[in-house]
Each structure stands twice: as C-alpha cells, then as structure tokens.
N, C-alpha and C. Protein backbone atom coordinates (compact mmCIF):
# COMPACT_ATOMS: atom_id res chain seq x y z
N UNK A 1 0.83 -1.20 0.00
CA UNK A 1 0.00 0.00 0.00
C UNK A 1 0.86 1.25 0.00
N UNK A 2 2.11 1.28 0.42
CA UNK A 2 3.11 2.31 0.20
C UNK A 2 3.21 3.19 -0.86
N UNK A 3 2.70 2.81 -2.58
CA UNK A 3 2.92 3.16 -3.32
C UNK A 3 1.22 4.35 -3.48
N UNK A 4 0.48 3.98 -2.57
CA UNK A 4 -0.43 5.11 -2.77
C UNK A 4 -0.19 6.16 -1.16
N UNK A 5 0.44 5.96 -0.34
CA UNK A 5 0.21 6.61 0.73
C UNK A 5 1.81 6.71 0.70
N UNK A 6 2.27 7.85 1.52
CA UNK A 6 3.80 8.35 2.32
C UNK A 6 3.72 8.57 3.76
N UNK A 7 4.67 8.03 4.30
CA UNK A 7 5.10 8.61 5.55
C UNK A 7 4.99 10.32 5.59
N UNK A 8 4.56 10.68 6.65
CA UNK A 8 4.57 12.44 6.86
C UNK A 8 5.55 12.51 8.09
N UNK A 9 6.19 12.74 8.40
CA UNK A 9 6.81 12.23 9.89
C UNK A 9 6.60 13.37 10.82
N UNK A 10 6.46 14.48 10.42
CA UNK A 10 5.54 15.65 11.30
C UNK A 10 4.43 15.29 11.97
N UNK A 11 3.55 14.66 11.25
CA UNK A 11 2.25 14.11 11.55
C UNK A 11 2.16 12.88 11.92
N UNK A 12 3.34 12.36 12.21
CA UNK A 12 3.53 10.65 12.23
C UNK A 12 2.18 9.88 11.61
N UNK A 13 2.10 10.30 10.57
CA UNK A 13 0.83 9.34 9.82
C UNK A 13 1.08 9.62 8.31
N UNK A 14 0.57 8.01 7.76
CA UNK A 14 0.75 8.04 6.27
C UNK A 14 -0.50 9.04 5.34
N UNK A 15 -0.20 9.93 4.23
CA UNK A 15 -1.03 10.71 3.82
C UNK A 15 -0.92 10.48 2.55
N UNK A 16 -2.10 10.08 1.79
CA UNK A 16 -2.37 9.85 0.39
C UNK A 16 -1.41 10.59 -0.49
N UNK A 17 -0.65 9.96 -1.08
CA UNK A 17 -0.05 10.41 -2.45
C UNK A 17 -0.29 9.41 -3.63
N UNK A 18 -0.97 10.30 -4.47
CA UNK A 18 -1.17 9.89 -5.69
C UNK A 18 -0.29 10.19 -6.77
N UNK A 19 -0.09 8.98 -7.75
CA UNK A 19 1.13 9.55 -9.06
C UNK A 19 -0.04 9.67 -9.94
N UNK A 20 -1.39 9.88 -10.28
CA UNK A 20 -2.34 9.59 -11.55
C UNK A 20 -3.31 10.28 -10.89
N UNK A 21 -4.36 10.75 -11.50
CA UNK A 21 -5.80 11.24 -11.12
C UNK A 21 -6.77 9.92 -10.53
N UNK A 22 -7.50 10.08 -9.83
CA UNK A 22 -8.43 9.51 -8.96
C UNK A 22 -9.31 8.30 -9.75
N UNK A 23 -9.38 8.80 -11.07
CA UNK A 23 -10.50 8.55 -12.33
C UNK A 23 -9.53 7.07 -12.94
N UNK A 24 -8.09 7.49 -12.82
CA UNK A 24 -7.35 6.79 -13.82
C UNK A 24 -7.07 5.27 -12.99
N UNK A 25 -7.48 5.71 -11.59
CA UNK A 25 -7.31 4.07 -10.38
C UNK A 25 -8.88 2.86 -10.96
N UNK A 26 -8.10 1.95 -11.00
CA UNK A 26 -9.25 0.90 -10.91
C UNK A 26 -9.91 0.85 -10.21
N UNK A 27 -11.25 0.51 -10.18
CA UNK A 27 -12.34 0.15 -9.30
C UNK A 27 -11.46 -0.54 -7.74
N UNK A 28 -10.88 -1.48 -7.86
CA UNK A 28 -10.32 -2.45 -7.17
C UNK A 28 -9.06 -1.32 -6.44
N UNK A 29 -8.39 -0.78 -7.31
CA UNK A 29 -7.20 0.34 -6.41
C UNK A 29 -8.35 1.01 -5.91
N UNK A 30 -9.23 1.49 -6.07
CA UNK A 30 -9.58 2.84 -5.66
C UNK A 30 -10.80 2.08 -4.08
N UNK A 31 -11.13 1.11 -4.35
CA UNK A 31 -11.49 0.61 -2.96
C UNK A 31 -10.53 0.12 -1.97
N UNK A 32 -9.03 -0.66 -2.12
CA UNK A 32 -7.91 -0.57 -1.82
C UNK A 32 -7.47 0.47 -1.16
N UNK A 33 -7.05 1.41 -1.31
CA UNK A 33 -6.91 3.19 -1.38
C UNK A 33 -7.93 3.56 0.11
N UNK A 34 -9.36 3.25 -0.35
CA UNK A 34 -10.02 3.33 0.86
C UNK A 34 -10.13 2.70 1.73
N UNK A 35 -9.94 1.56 1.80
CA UNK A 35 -10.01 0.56 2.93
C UNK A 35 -8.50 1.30 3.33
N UNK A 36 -7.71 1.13 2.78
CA UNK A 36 -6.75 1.57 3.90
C UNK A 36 -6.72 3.16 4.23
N UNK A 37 -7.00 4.40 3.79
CA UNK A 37 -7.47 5.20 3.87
C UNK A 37 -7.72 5.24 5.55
N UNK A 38 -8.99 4.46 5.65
CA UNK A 38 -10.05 4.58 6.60
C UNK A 38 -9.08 3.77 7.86
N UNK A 39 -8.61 2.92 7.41
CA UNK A 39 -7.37 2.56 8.70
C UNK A 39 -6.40 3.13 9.06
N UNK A 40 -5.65 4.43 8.36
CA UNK A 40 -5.02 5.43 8.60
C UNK A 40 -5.82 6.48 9.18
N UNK A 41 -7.02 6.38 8.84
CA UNK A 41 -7.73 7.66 9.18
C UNK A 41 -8.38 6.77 11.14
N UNK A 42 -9.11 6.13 11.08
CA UNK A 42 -8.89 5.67 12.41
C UNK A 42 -7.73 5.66 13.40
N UNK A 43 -6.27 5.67 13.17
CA UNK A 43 -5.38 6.07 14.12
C UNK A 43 -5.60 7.43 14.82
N UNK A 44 -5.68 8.08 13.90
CA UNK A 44 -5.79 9.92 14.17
C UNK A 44 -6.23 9.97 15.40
N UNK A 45 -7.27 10.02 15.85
CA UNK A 45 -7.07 10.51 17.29
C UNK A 45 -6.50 9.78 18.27
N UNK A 46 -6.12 8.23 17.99
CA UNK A 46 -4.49 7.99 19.16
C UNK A 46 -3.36 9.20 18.85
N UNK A 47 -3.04 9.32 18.06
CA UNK A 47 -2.03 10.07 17.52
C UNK A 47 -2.24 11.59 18.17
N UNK A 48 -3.33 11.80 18.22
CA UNK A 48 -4.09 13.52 18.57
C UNK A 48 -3.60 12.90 20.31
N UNK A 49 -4.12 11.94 20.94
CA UNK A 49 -4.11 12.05 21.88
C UNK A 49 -2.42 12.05 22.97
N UNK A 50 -1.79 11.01 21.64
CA UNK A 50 -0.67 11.45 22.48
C UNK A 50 -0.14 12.70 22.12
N UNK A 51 -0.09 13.18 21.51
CA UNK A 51 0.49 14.81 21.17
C UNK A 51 0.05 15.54 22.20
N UNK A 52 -1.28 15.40 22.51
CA UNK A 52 -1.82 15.99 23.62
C UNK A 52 -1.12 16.17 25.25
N UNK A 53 -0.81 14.70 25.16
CA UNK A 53 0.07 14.23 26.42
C UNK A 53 0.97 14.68 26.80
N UNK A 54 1.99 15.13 25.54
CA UNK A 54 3.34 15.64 25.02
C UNK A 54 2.74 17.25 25.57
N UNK A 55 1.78 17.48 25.25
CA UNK A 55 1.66 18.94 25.15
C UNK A 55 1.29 19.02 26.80
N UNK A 56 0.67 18.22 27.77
CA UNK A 56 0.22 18.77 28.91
C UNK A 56 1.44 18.57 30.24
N UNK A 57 2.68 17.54 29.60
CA UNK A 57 3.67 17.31 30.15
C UNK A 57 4.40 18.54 30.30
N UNK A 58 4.58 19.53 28.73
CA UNK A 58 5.46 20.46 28.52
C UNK A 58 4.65 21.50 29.58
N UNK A 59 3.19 21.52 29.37
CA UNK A 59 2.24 23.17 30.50
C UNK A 59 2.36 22.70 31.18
N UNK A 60 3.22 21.68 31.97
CA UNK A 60 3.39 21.27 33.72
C UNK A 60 5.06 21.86 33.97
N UNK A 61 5.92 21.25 32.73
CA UNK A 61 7.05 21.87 32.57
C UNK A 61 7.29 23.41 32.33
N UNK A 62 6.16 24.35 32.01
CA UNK A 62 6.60 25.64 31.62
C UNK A 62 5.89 26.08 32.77
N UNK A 63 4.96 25.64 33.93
CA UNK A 63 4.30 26.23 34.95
C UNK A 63 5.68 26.00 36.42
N UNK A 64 6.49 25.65 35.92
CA UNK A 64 7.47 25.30 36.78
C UNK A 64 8.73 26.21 36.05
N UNK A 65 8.82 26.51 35.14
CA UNK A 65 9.88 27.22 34.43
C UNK A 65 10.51 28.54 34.99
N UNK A 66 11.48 28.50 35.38
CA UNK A 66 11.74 30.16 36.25
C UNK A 66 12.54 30.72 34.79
N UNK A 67 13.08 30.33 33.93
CA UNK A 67 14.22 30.41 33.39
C UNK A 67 13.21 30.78 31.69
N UNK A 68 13.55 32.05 31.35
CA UNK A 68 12.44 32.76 30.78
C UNK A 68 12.57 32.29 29.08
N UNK A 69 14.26 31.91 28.81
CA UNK A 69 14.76 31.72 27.41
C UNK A 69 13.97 29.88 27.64
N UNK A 70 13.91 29.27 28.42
CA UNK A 70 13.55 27.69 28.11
C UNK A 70 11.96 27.83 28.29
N UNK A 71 11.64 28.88 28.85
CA UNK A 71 10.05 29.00 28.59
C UNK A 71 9.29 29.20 27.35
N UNK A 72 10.23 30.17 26.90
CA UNK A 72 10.02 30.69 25.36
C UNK A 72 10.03 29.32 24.73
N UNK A 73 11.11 28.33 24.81
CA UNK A 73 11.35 27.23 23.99
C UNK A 73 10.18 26.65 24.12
N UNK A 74 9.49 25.95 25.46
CA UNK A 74 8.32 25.46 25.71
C UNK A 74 7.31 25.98 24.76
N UNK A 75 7.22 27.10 24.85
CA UNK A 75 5.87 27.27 24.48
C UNK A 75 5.48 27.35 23.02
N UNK A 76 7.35 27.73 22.53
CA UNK A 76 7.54 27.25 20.74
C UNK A 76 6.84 25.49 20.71
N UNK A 77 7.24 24.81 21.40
CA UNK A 77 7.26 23.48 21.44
C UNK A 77 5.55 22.93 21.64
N UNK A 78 4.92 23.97 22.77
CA UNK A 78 3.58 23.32 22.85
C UNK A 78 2.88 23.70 21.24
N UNK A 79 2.83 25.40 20.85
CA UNK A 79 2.33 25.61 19.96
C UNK A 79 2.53 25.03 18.50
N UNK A 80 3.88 24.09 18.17
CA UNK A 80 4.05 23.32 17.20
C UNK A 80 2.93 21.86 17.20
N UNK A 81 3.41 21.65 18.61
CA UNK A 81 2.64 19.95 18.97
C UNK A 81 1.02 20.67 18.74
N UNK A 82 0.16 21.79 18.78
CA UNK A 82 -1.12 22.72 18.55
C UNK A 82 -1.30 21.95 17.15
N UNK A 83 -0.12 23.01 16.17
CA UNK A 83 -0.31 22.95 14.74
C UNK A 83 -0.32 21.78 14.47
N UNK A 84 0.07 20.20 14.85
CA UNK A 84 0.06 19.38 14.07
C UNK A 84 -1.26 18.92 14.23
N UNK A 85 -1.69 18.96 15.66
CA UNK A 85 -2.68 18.37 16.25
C UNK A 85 -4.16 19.25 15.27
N UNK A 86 -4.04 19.90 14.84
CA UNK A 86 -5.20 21.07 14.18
C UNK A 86 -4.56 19.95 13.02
N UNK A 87 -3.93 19.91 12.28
CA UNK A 87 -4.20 19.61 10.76
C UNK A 87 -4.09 18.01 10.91
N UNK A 88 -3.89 17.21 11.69
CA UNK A 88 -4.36 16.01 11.77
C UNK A 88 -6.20 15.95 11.66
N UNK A 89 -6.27 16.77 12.83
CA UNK A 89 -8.03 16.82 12.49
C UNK A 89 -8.43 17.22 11.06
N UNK A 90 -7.90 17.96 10.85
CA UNK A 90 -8.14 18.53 9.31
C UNK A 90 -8.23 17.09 8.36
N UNK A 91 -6.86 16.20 8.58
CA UNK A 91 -7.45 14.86 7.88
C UNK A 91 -8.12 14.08 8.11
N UNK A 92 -8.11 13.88 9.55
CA UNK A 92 -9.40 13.31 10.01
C UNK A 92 -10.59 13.53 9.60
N UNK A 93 -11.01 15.04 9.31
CA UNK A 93 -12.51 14.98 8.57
C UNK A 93 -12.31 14.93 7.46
N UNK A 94 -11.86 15.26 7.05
CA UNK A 94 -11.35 14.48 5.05
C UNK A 94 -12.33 13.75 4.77
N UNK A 95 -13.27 14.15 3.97
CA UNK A 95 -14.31 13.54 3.05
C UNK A 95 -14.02 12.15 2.90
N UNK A 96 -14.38 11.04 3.17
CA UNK A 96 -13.80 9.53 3.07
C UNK A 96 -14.87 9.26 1.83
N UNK A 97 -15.93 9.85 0.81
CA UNK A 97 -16.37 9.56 0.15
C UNK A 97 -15.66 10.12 -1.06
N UNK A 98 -14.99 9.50 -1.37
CA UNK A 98 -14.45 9.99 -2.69
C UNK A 98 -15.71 9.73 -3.84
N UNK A 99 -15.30 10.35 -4.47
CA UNK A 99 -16.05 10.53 -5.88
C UNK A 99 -15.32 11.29 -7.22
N UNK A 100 -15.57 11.64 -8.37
CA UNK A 100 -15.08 12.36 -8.88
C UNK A 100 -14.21 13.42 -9.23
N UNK A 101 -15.35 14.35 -7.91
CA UNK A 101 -14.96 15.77 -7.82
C UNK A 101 -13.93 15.54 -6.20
N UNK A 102 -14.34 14.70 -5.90
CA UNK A 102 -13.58 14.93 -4.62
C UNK A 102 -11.97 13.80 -4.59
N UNK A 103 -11.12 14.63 -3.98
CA UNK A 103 -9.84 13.85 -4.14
C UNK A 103 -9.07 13.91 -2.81
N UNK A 104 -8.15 13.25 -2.40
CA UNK A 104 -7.51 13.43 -1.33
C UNK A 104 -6.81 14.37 -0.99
C-alpha cells in the first residue's frame, strides 16, 4: 500500500499520495486506497491524543519554568505539537467519500 500513501513524519501518519488522477485508479485500487485510507484515518485521534500528552507534560514543565529563554522554547514546542494536532483533524474529517470531484 506504500505506493499510494507516504510517511509524513511531522504528523507521524501516512497521507495519500497519488502519481495519476483519482479517475485513472481501478475500481479495485480505488477501494484498496479506501479501505486503507479509513485505517489510517482511524489512528488519528491515538495520535491527537498522544500529542496531547506531550503537550500537557510540557504546561506542567513551563508552569514550573523560572528560566524565561527555556520557557520561550516550551511554548515554541507546545504551539508546534497545537499545529500538528489542528491539521491532523483537518485529515481526520477528510471527506472519506471519494467521488469524482472529490480527491484526497
């Protein structure tokens, strides 16, 4: 299944890459594609949740922080672990009905 999905390693999750248009997959790839799709897309919120973890470890670590330059770092650090956690959801609701007009 590698050859339709990539590693993202930001997002630690595989994200549809296509080499052809949607139209040009067989019946058989293009249900393929979704079945696993939908099993990548079911991880997502383990994945949301440990980021989360990561993130409430660091607001225990920056509520203890006297030291103002490693606070700054923290809070670079929570608001990254934010951004991934926002566009994971973003694939998470990802239309799982493909059709025509709609593509990954």
């Amino acid at each position: 299944m590698t050859k339709y999905f990539l590693l993202d390693n930001r997002l630690g999750i595989e994200l549809p890459h296509f080499e052809q248009t949607w139209e040009e997959y067989s019946d058989s790839e293009q249900q393929e594609i979704l079945t696993n799709w939908e099993t990548i897309r079911g991880k997502i919120p383990d994945r949301i949740a440990e980021l989360e973890s990561i993130i409430n470890e660091k607001q225990h670590q920056l509520g203890e922080e006297d030291d103002f330059i490693q606070s700054c770092i923290l809070n670079s650090e929570i608001s990254d672990l934010a951004s991934i956690i926002n566009d994971l959801w973003l694939w998470y609701r990802l239309n799982q009905n493909v059709t025509g007009r709609t593509h990954f």
